[in-house]
Protein backbone atom coordinates (compact mmCIF):
# COMPACT_ATOMS: atom_id res chain seq x y z
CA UNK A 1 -13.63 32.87 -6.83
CA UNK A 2 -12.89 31.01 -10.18
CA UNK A 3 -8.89 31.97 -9.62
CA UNK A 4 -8.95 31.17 -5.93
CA UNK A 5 -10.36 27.69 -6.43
CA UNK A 6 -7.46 27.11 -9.40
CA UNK A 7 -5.18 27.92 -7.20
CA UNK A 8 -6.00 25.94 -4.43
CA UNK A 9 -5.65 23.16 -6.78
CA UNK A 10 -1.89 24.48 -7.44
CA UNK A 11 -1.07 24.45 -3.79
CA UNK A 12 -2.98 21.06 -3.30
CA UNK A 13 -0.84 19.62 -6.15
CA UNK A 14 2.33 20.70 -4.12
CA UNK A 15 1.94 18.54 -1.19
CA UNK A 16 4.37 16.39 0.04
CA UNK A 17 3.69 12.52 0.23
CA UNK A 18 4.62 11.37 3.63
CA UNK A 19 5.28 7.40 3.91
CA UNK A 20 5.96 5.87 7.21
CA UNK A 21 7.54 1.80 6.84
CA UNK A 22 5.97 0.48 9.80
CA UNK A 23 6.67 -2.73 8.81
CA UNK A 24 6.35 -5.89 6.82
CA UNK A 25 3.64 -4.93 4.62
CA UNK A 26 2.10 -2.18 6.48
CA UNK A 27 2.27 1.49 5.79
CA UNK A 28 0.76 4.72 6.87
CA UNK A 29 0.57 7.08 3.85
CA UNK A 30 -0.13 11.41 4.71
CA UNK A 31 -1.26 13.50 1.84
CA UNK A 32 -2.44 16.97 3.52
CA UNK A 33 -5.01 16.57 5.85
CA UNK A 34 -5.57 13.04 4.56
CA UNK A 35 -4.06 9.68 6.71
CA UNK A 36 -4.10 6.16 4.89
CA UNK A 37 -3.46 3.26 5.94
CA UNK A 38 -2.53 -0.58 3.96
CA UNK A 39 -2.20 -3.67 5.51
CA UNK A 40 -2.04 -2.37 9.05
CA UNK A 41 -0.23 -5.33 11.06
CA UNK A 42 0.21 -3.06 14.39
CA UNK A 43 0.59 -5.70 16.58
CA UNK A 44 3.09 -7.60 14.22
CA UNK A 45 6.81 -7.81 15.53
CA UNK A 46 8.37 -4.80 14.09
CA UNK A 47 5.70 -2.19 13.93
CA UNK A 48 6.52 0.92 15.92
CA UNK A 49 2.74 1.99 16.34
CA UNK A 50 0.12 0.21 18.29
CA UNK A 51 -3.09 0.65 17.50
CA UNK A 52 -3.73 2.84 20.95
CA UNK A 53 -1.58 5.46 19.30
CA UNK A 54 -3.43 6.05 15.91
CA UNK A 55 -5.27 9.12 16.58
CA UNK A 56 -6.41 9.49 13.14
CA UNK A 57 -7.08 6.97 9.58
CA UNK A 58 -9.21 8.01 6.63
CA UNK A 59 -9.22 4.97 5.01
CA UNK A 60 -7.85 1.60 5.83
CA UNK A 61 -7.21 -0.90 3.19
CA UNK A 62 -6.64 -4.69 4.06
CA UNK A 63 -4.96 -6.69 1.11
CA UNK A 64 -6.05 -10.43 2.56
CA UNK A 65 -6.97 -12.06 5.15
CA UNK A 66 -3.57 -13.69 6.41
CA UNK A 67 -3.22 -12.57 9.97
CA UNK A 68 0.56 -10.59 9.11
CA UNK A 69 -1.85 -8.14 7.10
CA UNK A 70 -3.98 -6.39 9.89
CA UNK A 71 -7.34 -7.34 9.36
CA UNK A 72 -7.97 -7.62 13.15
CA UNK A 73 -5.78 -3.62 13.49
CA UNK A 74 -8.09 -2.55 10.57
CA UNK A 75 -11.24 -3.04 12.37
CA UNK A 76 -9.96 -1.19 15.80
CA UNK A 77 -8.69 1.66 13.87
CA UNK A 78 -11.82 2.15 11.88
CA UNK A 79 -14.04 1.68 15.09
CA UNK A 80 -11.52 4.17 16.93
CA UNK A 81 -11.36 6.55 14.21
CA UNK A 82 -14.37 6.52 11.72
CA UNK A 83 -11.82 5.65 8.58
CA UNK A 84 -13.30 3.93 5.67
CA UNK A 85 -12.67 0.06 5.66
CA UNK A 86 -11.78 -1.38 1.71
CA UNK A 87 -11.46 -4.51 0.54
CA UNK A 88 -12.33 -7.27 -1.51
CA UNK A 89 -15.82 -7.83 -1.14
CA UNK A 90 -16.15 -11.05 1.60
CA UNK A 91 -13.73 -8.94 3.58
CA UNK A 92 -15.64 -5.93 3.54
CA UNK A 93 -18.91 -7.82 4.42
CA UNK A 94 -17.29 -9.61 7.26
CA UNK A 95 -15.72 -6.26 8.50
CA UNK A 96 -19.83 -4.86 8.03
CA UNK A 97 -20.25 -7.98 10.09
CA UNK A 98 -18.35 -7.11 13.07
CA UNK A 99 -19.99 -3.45 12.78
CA UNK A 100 -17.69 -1.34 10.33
CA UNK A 101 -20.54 0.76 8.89
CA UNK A 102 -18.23 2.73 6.45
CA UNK A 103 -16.84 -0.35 4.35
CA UNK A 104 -16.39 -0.97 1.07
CA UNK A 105 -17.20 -4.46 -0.65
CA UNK A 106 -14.97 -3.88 -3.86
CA UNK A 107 -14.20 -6.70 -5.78
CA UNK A 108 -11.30 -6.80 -8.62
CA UNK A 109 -11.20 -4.21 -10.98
CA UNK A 110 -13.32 -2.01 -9.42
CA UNK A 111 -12.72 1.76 -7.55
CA UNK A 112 -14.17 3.89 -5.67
CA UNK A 113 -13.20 7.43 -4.87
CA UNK A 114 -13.47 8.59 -1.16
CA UNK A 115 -13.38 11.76 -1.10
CA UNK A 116 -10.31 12.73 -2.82
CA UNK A 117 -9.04 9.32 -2.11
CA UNK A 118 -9.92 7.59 -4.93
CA UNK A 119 -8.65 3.62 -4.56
CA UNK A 120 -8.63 0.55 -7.16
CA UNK A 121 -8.87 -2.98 -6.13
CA UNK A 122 -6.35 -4.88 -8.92
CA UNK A 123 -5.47 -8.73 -8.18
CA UNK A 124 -2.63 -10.52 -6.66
CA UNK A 125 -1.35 -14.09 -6.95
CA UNK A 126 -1.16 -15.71 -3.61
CA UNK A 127 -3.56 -17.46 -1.25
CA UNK A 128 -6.22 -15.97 1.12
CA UNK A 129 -8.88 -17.73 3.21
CA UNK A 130 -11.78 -15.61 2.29
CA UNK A 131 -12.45 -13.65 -0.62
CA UNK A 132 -9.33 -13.45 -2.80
CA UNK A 133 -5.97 -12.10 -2.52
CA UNK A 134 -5.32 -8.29 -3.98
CA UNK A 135 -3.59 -5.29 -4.17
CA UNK A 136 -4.54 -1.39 -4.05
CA UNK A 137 -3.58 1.14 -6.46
CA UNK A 138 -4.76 4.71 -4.68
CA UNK A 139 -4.71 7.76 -6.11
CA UNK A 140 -4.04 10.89 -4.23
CA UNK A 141 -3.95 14.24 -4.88
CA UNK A 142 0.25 13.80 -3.94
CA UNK A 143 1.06 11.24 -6.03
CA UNK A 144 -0.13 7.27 -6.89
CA UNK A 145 0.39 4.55 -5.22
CA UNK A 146 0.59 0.90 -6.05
CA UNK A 147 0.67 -1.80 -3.16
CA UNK A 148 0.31 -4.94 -4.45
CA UNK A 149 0.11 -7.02 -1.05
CA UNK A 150 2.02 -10.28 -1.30
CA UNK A 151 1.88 -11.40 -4.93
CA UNK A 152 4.61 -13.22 -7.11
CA UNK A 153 5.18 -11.04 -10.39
CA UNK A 154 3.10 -11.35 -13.33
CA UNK A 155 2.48 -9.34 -17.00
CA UNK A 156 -0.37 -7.72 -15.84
CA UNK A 157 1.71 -5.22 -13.55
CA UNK A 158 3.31 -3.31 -16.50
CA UNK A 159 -0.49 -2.80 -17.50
CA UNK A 160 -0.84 -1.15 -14.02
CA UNK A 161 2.01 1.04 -14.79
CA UNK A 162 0.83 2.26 -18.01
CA UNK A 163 -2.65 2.86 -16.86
CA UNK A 164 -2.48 4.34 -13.82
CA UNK A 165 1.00 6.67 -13.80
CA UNK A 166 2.43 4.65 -10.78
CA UNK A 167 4.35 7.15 -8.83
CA UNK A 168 5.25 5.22 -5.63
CA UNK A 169 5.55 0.72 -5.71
CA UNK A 170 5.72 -0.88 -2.66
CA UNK A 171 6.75 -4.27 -3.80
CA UNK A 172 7.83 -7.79 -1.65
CA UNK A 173 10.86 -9.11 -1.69
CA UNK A 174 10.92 -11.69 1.06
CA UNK A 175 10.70 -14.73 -1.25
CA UNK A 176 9.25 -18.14 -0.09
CA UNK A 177 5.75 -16.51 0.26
CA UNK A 178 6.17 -13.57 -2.37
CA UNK A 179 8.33 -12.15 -5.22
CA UNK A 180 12.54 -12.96 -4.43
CA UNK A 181 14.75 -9.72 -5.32
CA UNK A 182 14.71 -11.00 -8.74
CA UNK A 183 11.45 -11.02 -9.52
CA UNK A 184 10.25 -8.03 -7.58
CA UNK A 185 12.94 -5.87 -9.45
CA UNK A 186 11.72 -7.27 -12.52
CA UNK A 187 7.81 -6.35 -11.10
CA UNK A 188 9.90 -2.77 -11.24
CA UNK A 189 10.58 -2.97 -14.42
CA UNK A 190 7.22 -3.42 -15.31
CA UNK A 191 5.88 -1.14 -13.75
CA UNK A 192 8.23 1.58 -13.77
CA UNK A 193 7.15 3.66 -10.76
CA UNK A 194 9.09 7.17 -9.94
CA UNK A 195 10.11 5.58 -6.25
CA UNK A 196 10.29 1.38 -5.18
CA UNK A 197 9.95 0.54 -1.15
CA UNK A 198 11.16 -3.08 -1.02
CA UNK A 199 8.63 -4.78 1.54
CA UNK A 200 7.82 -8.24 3.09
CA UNK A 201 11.15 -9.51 4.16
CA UNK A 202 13.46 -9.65 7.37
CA UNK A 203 9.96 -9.94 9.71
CA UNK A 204 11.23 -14.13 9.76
CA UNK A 205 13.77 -16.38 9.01
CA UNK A 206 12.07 -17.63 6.56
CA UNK A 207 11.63 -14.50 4.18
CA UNK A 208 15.31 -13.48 5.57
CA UNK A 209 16.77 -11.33 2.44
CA UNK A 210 19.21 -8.15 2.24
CA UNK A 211 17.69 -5.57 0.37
CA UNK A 212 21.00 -4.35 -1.21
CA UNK A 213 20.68 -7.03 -3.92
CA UNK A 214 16.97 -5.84 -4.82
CA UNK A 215 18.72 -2.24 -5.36
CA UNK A 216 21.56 -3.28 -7.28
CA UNK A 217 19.49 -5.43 -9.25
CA UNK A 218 16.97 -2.61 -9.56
CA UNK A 219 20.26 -0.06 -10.14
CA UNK A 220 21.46 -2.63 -13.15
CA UNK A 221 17.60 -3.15 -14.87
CA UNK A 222 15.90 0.23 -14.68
CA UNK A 223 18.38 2.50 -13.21
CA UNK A 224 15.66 5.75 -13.71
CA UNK A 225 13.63 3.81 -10.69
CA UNK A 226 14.84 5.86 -6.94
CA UNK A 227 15.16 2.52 -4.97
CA UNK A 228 14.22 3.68 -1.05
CA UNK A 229 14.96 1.01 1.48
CA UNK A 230 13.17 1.52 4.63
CA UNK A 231 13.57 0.33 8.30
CA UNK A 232 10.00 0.13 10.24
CA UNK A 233 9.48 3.43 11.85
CA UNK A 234 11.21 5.07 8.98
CA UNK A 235 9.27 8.37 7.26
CA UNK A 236 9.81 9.75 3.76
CA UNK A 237 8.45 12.63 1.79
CA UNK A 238 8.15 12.44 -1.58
CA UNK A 239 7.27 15.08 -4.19
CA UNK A 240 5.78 13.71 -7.48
């Protein structure tokens, strides 16, 4: 029994991460069985999923409250689907609120592991009308995952890195709100993640940017770093 269980933890250690862009910010994130989502923004211009087709969600993660981050999506899908609502902890008691039984009021610094989901709230610098703004490192049994939601860079992100074994940074690159492609490939550095998903940008004119200079500026700084540049609807699977 002993050997059996050890070597269901080989196999489990195998799986594939499968990311799906859908979008802005938002992402759907499949590790085995398990289906996350961040930031959900379904009914946002570019998503290719509604909320009427999620058919399943584990957890669903909300960075802030700004209404191009899916609060409103995040509370369908967890009343369609029984997923686990997280975020910071005046978003999680509003989302308790409007009858989300299974959320969790983190605030910054703090984790907690859902099954083997195990997800840390870590903080952002932007704006945010309740609560405060944040970002989600979540730990899988595929790989890590850093989102930081919309955030300009700061020192604190290369702590991140070295803590937590970033595998997989989703970072913005849309300036005006967020990190430019300068900063955001210097958040890379930092951070040094296996993969970068350049996010937050081309949704308006205003955050209007073309991706190629975040990967040659990437290429140039920390050329170890896979730079993948996704268009909403696009899937990848990633073996860390």
């Amino acid at each position: 029994m002993l050997f059996f269980l050890k070597f269901q933890r080989i196999i489990k250690g195998k799986e594939k991460m499968i990311v799906t862009y859908l979008g802005h910010a938002s992402f759907k994130i499949e590790c085995g069985e398990k289906v996350v989502f961040i930031d959900p923004w379904l009914s946002g211009p570019t998503s290719p999923l509604k909320v009427e087709d999620v058919e399943k969600a584990d957890v669903v993660m909300v960075t802030h409250d700004h209404g191009d981050h899916g609060y409103g999506e995040a509370i369908e899908i967890c009343k369609k689907t029984g997923a686990y609502f997280v975020a910071i902890n005046e978003l999680g008691l509003q989302a308790k609120s409007e009858g989300i039984e299974n959320a969790h009021t983190l605030n910054i610094g703090g984790s907690v592991a859902i099954d083997d989901i195990k997800v840390t709230l870590v903080h952002a610098f932007h704006s945010c009308g309740i609560g405060a703004p944040t970002g989600f490192i979540v730990k899988l049994p595929c790989g890590t995952v850093y989102h930081p939601g919309d955030t300009g860079i700061f020192s604190d992100m290369e702590l991140f890195g070295k803590m937590y074994g970033i595998d997989l940074l989703m970072i913005p690159i849309g300036s005006y709100y967020v990190c430019g492609p300068q900063e955001a490939a210097w958040a890379t550095k930092l951070v040094k993640p296996k993969v970068v998903i350049p996010m937050h940008y081309n949704t308006f004119p205003v955050i209007e940017q073309d991706p190629g200079e975040f990967e040659a500026l990437v290429g140039k700084m920390i050329s170890e770093v896979k730079v993948e540049t996704m268009n909403p609807g696009d899937s990848r699977k990633f073996k860390f």
